[in-house]
N, C-alpha and C. Protein backbone atom coordinates (compact mmCIF):
# COMPACT_ATOMS: atom_id res chain seq x y z
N UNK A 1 106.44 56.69 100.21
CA UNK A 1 106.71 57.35 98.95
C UNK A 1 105.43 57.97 98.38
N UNK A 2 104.15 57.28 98.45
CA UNK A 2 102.97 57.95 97.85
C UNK A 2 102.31 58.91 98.93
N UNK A 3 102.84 58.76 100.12
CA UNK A 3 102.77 60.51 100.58
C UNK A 3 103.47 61.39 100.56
N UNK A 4 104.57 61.05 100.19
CA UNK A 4 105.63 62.20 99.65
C UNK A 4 105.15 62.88 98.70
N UNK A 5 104.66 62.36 97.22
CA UNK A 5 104.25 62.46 96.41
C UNK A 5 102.62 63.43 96.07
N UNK A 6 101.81 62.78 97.08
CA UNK A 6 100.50 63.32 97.75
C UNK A 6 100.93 64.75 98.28
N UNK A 7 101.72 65.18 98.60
CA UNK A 7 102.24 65.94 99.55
C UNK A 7 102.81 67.05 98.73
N UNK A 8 103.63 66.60 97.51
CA UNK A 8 104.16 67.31 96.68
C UNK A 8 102.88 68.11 95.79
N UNK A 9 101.84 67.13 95.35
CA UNK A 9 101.21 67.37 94.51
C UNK A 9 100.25 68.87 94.86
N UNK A 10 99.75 68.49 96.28
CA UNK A 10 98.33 68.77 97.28
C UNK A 10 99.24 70.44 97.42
N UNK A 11 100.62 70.54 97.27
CA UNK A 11 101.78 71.73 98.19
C UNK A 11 101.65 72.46 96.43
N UNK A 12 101.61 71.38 95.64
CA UNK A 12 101.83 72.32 94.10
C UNK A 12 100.24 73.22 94.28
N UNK A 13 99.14 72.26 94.18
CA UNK A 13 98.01 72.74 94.01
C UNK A 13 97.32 73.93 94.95
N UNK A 14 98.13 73.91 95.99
CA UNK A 14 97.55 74.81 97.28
C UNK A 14 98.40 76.18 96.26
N UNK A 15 99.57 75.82 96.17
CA UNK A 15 100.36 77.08 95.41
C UNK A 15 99.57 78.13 94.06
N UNK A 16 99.29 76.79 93.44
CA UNK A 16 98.81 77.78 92.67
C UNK A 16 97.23 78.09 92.86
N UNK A 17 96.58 77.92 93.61
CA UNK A 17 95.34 78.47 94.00
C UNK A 17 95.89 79.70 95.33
N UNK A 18 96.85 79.89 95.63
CA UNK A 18 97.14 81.10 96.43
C UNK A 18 97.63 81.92 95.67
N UNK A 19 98.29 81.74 94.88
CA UNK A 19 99.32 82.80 93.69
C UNK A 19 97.78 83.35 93.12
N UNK A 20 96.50 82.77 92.49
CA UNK A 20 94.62 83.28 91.85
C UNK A 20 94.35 83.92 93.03
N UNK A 21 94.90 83.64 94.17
CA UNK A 21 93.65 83.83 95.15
C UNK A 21 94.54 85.40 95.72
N UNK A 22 95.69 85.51 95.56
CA UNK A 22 96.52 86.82 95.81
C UNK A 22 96.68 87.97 94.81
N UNK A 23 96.52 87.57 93.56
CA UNK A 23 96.21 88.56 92.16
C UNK A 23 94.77 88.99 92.55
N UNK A 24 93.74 88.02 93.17
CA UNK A 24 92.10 88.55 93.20
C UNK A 24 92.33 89.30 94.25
N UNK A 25 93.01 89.45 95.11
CA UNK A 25 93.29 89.98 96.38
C UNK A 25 93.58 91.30 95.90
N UNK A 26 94.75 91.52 94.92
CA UNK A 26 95.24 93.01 94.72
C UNK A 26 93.65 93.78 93.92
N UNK A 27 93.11 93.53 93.53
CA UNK A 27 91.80 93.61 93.05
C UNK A 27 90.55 94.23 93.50
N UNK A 28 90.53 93.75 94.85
CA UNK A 28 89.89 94.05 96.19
C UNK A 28 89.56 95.79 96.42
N UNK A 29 88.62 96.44 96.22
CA UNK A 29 88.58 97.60 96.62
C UNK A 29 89.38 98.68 95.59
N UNK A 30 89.62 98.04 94.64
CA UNK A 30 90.73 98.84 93.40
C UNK A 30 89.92 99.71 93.18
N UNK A 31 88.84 100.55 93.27
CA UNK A 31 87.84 101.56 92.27
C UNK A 31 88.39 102.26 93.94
N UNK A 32 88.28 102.02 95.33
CA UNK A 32 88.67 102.82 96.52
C UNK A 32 89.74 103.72 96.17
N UNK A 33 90.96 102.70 95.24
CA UNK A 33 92.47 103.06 95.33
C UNK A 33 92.94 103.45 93.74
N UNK A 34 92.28 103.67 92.90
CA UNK A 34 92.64 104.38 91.26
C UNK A 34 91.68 104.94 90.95
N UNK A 35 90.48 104.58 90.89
CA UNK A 35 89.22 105.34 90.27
C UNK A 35 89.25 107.13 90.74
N UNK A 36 89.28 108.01 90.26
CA UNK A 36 89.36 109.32 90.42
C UNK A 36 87.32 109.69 90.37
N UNK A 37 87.10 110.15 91.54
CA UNK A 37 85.69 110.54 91.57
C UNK A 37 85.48 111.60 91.12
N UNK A 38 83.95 111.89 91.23
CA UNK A 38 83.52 113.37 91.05
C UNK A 38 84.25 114.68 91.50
N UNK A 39 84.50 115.82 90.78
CA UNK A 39 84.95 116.72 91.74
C UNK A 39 83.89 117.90 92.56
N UNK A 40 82.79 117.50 92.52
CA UNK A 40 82.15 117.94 93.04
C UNK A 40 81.92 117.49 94.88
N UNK A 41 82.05 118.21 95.46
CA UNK A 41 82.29 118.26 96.83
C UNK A 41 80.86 117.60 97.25
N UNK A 42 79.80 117.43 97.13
CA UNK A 42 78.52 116.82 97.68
C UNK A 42 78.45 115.31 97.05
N UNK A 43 79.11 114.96 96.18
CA UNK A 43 78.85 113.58 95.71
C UNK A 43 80.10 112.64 96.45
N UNK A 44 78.82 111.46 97.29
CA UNK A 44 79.68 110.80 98.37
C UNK A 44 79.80 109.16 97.86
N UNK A 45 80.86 108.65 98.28
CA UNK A 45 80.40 107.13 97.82
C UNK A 45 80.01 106.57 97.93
N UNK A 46 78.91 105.55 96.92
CA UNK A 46 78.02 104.48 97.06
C UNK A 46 78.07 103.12 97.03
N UNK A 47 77.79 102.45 97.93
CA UNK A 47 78.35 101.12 98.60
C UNK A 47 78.28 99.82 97.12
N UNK A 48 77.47 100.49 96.33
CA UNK A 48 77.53 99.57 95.06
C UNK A 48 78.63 99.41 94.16
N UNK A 49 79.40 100.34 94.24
CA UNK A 49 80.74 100.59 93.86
C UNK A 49 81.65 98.98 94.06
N UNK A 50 82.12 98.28 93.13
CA UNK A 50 82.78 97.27 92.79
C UNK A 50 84.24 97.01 92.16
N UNK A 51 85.21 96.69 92.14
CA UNK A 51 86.15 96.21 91.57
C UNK A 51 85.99 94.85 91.46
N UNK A 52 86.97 94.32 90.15
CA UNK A 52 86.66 93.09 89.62
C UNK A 52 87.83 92.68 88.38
N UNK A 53 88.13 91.24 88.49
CA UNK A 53 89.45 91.18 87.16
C UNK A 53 88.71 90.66 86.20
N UNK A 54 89.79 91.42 85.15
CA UNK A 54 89.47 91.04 83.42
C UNK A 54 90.77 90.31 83.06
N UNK A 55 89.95 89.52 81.36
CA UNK A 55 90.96 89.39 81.09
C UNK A 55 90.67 90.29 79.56
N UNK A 56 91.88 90.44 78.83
CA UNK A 56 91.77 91.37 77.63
C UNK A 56 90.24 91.04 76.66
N UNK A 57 89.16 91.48 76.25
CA UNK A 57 88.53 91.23 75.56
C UNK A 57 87.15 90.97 76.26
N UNK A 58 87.08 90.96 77.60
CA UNK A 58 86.15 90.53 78.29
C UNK A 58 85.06 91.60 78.74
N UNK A 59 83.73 90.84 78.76
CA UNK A 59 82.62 91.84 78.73
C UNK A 59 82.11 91.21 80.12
N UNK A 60 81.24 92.46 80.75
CA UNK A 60 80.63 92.42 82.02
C UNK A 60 79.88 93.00 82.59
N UNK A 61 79.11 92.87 83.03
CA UNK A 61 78.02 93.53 83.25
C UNK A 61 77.60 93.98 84.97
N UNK A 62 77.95 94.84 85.54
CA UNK A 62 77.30 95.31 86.84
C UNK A 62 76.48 96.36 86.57
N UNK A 63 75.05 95.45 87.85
CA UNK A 63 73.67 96.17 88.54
C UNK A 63 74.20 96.71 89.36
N UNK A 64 73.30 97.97 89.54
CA UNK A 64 73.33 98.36 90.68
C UNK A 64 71.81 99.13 90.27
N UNK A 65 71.11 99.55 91.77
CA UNK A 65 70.01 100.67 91.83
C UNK A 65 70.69 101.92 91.66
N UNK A 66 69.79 103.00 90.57
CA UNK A 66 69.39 104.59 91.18
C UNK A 66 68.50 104.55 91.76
N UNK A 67 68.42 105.73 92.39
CA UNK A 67 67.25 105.81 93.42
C UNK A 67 66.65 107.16 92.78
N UNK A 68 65.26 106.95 92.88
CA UNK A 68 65.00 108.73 92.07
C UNK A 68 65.43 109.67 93.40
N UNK A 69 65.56 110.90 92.50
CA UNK A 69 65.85 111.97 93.29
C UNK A 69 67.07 112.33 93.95
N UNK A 70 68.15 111.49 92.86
CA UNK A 70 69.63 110.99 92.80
C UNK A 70 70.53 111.97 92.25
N UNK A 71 71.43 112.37 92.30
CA UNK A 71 72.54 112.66 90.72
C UNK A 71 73.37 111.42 91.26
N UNK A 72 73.73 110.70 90.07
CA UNK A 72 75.11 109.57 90.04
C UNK A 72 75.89 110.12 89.14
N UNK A 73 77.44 109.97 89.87
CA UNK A 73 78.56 109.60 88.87
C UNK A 73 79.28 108.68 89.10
N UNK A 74 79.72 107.66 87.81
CA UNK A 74 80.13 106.61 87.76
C UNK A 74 81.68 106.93 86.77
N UNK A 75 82.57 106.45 87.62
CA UNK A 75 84.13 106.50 87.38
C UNK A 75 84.40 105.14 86.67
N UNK A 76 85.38 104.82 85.85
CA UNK A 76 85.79 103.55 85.35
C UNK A 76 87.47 103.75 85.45
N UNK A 77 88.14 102.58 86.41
CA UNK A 77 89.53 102.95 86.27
C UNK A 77 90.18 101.60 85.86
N UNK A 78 91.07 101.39 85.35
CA UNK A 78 91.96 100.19 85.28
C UNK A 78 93.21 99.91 85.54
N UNK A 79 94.25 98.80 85.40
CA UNK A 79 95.78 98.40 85.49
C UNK A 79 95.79 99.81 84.22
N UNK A 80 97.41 100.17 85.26
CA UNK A 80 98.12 100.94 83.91
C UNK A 80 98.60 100.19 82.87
N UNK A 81 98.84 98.72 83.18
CA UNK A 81 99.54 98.11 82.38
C UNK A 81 98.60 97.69 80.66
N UNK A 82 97.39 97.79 80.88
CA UNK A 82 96.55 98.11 79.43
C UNK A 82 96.43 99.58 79.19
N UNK A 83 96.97 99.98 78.10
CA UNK A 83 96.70 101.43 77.61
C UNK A 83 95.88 101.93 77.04
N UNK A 84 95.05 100.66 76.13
CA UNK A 84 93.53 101.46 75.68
C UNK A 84 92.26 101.22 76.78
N UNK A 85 91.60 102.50 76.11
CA UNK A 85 90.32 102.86 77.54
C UNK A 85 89.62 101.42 77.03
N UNK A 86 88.67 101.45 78.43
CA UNK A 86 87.55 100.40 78.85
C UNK A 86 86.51 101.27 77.89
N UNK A 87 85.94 100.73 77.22
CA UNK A 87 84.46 100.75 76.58
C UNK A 87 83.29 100.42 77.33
N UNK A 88 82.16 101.39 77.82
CA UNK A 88 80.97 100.75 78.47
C UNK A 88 79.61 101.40 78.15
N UNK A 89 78.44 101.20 78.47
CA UNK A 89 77.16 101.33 78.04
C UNK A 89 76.68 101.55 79.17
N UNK A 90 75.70 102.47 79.43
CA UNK A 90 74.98 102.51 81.13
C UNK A 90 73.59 102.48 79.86
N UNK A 91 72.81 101.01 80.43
CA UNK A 91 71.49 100.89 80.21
C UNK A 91 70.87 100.67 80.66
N UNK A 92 69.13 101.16 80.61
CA UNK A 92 67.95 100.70 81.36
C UNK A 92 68.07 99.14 81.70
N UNK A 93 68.01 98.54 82.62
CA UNK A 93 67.62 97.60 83.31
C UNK A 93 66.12 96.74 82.84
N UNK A 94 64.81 97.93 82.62
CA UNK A 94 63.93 97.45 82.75
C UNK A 94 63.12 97.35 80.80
N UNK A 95 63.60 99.06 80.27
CA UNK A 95 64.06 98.52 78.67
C UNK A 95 65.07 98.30 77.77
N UNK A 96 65.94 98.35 78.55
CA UNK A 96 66.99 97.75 77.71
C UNK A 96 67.64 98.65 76.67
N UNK A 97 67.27 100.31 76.69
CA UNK A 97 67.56 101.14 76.39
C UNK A 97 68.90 101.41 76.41
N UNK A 98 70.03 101.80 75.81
CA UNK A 98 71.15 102.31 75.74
C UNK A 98 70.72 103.74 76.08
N UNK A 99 71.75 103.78 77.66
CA UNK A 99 71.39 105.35 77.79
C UNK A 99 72.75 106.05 77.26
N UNK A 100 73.49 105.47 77.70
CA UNK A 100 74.90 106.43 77.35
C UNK A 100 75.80 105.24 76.37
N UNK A 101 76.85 105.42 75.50
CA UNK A 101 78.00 104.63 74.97
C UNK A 101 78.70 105.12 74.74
N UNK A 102 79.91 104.99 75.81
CA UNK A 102 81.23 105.63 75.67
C UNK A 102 82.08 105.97 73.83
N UNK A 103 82.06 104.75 73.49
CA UNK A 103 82.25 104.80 71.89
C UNK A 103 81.41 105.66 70.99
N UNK A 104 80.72 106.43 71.40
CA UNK A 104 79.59 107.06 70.62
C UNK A 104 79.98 108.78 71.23
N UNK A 105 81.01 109.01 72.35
CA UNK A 105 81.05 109.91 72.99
C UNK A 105 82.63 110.24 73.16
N UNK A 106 83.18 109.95 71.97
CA UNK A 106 84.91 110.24 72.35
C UNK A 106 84.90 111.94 72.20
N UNK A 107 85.48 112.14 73.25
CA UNK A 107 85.67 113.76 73.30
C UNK A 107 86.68 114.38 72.50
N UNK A 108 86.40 115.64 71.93
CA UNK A 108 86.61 116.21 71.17
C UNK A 108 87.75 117.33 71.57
N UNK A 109 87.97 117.33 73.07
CA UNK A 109 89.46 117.47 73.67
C UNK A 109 90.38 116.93 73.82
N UNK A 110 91.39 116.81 73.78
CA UNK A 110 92.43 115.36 73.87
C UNK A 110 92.23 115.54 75.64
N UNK A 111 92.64 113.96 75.82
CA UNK A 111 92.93 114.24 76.81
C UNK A 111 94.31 114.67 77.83
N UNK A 112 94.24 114.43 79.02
CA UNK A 112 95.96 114.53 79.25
C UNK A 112 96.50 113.71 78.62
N UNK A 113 97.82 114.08 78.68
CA UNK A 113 99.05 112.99 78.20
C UNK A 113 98.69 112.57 76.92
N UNK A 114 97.31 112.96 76.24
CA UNK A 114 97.23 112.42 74.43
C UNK A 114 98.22 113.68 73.60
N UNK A 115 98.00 113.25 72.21
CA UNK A 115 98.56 114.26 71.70
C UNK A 115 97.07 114.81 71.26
N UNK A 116 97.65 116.11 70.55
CA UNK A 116 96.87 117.09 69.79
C UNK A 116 96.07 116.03 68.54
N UNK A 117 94.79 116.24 68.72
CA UNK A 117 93.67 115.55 67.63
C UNK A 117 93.69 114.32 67.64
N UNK A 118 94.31 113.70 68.73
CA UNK A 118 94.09 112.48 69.18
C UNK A 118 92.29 112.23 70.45
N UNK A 119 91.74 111.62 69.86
CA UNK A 119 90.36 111.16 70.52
C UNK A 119 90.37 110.53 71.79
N UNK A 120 89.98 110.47 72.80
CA UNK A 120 90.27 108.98 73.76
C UNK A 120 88.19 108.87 74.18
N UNK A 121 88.27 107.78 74.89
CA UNK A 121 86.84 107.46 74.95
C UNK A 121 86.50 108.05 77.07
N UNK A 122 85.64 108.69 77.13
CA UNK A 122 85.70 109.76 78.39
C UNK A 122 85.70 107.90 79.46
N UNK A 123 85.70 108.02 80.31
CA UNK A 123 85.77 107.04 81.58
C UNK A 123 84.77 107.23 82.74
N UNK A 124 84.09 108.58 82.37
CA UNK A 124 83.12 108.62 83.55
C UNK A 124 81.80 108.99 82.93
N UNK A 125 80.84 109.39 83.68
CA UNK A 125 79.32 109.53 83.32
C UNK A 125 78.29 110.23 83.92
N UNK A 126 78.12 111.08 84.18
CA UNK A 126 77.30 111.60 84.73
C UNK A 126 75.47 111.26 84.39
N UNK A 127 74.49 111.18 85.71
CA UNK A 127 73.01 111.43 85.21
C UNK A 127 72.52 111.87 86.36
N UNK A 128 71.39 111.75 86.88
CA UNK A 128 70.18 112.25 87.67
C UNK A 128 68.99 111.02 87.10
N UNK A 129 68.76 110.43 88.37
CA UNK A 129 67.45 109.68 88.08
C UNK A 129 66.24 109.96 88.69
N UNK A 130 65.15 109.96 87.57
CA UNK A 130 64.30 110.93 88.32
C UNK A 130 63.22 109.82 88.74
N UNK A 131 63.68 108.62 88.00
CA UNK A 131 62.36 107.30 88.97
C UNK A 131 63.58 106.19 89.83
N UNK A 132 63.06 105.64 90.37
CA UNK A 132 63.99 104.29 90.55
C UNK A 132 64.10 103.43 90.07
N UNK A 133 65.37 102.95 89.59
CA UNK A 133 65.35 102.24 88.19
C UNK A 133 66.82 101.16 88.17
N UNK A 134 66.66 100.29 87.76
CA UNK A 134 68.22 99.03 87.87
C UNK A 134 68.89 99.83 87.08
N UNK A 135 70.32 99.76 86.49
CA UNK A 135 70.98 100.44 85.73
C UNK A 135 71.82 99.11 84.96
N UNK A 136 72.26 99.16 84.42
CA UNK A 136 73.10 98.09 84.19
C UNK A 136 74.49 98.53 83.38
N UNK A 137 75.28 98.53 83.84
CA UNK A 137 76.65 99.29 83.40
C UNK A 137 77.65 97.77 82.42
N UNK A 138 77.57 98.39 81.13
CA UNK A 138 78.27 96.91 80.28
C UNK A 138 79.77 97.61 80.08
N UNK A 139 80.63 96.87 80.81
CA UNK A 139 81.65 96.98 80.41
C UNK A 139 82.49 95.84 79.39
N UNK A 140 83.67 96.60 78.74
CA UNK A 140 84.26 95.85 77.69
C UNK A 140 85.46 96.32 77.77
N UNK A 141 86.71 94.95 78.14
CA UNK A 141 88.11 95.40 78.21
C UNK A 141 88.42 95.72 76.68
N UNK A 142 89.90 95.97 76.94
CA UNK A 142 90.27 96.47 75.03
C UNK A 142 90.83 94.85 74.76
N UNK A 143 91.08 94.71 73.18
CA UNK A 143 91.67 93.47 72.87
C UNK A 143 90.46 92.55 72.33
N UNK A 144 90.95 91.75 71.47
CA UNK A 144 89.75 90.69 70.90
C UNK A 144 89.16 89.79 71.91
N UNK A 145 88.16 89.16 72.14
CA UNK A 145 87.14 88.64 72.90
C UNK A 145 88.39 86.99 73.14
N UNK A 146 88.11 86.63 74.44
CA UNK A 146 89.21 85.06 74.84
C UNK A 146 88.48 84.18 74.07
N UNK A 147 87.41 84.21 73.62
CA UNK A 147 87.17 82.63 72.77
C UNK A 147 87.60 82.49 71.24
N UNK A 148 88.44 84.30 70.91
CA UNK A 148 88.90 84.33 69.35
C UNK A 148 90.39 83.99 69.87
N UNK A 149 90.81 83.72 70.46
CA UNK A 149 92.22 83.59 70.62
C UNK A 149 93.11 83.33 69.50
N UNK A 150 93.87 82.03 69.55
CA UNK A 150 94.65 81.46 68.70
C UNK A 150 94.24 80.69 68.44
N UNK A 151 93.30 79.83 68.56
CA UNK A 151 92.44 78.79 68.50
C UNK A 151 93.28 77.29 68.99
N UNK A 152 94.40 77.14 69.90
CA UNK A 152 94.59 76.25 70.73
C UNK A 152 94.01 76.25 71.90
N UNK A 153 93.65 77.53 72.52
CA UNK A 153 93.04 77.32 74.05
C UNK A 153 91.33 77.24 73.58
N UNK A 154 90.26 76.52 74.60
CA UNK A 154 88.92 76.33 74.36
C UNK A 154 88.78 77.59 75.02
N UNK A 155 87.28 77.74 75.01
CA UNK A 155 86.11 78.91 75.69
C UNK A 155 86.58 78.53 77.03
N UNK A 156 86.88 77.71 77.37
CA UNK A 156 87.04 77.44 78.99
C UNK A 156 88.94 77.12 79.82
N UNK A 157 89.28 77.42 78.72
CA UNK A 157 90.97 77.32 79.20
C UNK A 157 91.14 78.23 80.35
N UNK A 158 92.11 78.11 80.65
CA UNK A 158 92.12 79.11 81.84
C UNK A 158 93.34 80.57 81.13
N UNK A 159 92.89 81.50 81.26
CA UNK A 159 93.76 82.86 80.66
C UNK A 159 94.97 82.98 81.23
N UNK A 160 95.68 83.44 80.54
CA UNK A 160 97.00 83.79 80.43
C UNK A 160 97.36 85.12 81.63
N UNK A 161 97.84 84.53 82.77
CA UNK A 161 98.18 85.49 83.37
C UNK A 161 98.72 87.06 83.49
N UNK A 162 98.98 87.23 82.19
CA UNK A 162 99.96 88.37 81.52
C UNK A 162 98.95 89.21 81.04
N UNK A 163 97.62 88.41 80.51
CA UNK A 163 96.06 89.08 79.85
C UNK A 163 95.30 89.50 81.33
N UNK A 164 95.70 89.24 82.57
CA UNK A 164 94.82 89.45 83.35
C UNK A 164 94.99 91.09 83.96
N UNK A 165 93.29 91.65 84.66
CA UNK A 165 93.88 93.21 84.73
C UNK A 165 93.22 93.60 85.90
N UNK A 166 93.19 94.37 86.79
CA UNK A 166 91.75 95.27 87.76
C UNK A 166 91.07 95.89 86.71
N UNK A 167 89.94 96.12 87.15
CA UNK A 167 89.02 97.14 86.48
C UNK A 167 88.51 97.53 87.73
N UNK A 168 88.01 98.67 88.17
CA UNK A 168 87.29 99.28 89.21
C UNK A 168 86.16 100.47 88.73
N UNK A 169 84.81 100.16 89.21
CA UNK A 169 83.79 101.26 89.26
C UNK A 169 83.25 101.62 90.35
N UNK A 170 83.60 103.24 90.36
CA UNK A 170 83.17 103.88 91.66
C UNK A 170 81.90 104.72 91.16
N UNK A 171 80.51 104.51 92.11
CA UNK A 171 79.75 104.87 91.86
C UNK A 171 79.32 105.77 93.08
N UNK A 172 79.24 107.32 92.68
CA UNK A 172 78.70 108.66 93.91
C UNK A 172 77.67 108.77 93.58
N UNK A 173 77.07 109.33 94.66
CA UNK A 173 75.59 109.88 94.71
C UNK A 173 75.42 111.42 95.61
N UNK A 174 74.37 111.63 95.03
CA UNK A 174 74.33 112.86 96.04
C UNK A 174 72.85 113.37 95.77
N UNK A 175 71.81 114.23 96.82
CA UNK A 175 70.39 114.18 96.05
C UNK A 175 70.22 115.51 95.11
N UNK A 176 69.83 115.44 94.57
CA UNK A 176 69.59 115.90 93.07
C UNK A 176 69.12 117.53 93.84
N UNK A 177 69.99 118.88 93.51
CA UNK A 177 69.60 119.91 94.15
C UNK A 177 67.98 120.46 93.33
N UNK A 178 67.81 120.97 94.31
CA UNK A 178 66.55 121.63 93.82
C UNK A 178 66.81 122.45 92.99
N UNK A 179 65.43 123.18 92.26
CA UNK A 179 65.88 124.21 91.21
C UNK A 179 64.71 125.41 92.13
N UNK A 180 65.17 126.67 92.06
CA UNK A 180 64.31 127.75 92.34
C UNK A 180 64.03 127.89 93.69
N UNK A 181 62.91 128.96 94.33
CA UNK A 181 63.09 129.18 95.74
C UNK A 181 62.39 128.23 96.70
């Protein structure tokens, strides 16, 4: 009877660590399979390029190198199933400089599918690095932060499956064209 039981328990627990381990799975390469790149025909993809799950409210931070003598563009895509944009910051690495903030840069076109004088926050980024330099890309899902919750779950509960999402960043490169003859 207490290996029946052992058996039941060990068959529950394998379950639900395959059900985490098959959601991280759909996850896998997501910036390959939604992220929309550059349309520029010379910018190719760069192996630093990551996908990764959120849950609503959650902040994160991916390194990666520029290399001088670069142009990068960096794509941000997510689940359709959250409708407000990802918020992010591309900052110096070494001062800590805010180079770009999406929130500081809502375009002044709608976008598709918005309506007329409706704002949305852009998803991609363009630069050129002219030294070599860490970058540090802060992303921020939409929704209040998991430790404001309802205040029954702790900082360490485990999230609500329904809050969980892909996020994917595809990062191109291509070398920075010359100017003149």
């Amino acid at each position: 009877m207490k290996g029946m039981i052992r058996l039941i328990g060990l068959t529950a627990i394998l379950s639900g660590f395959m059900l985490t381990t098959t959601f991280a799975q759909d996850c896998n390469n997501f910036h390959k399979r939604k992220c929309y790149g550059s349309d520029n025909a010379y910018m190719r993809y760069n192996s630093q390029s990551k996908s990764g799950m959120f849950v609503l409210g959650h902040t994160s931070d991916l390194v990666f190198v520029a290399h001088a003598g670069q142009d990068y563009h960096i794509s941000l895509c997510q689940d359709k199933k959250v409708e407000e944009p990802l918020k992010f910051q591309v900052i110096d690495g070494r001062s800590k400089e805010v180079l770009f903030d999406n929130q500081n840069a809502a375009l002044d076109v709608p976008a598709e599918g918005t309506e007329d004088g409706e704002n949305t926050l852009p998803q991609s980024f363009e630069f050129s690095a002219d030294n070599t330099k860490k970058i540090i890309l802060r992303i921020t899902a939409p929704g209040p932060p998991p430790e404001e919750g309802d205040g029954k779950k702790g900082k360490n509960a485990e999230p609500d499956p329904e809050d969980l999402f892909c996020v994917g960043v595809l990062v191109e490169n291509m070398p920075t064209p010359k100017l003149g003859f």
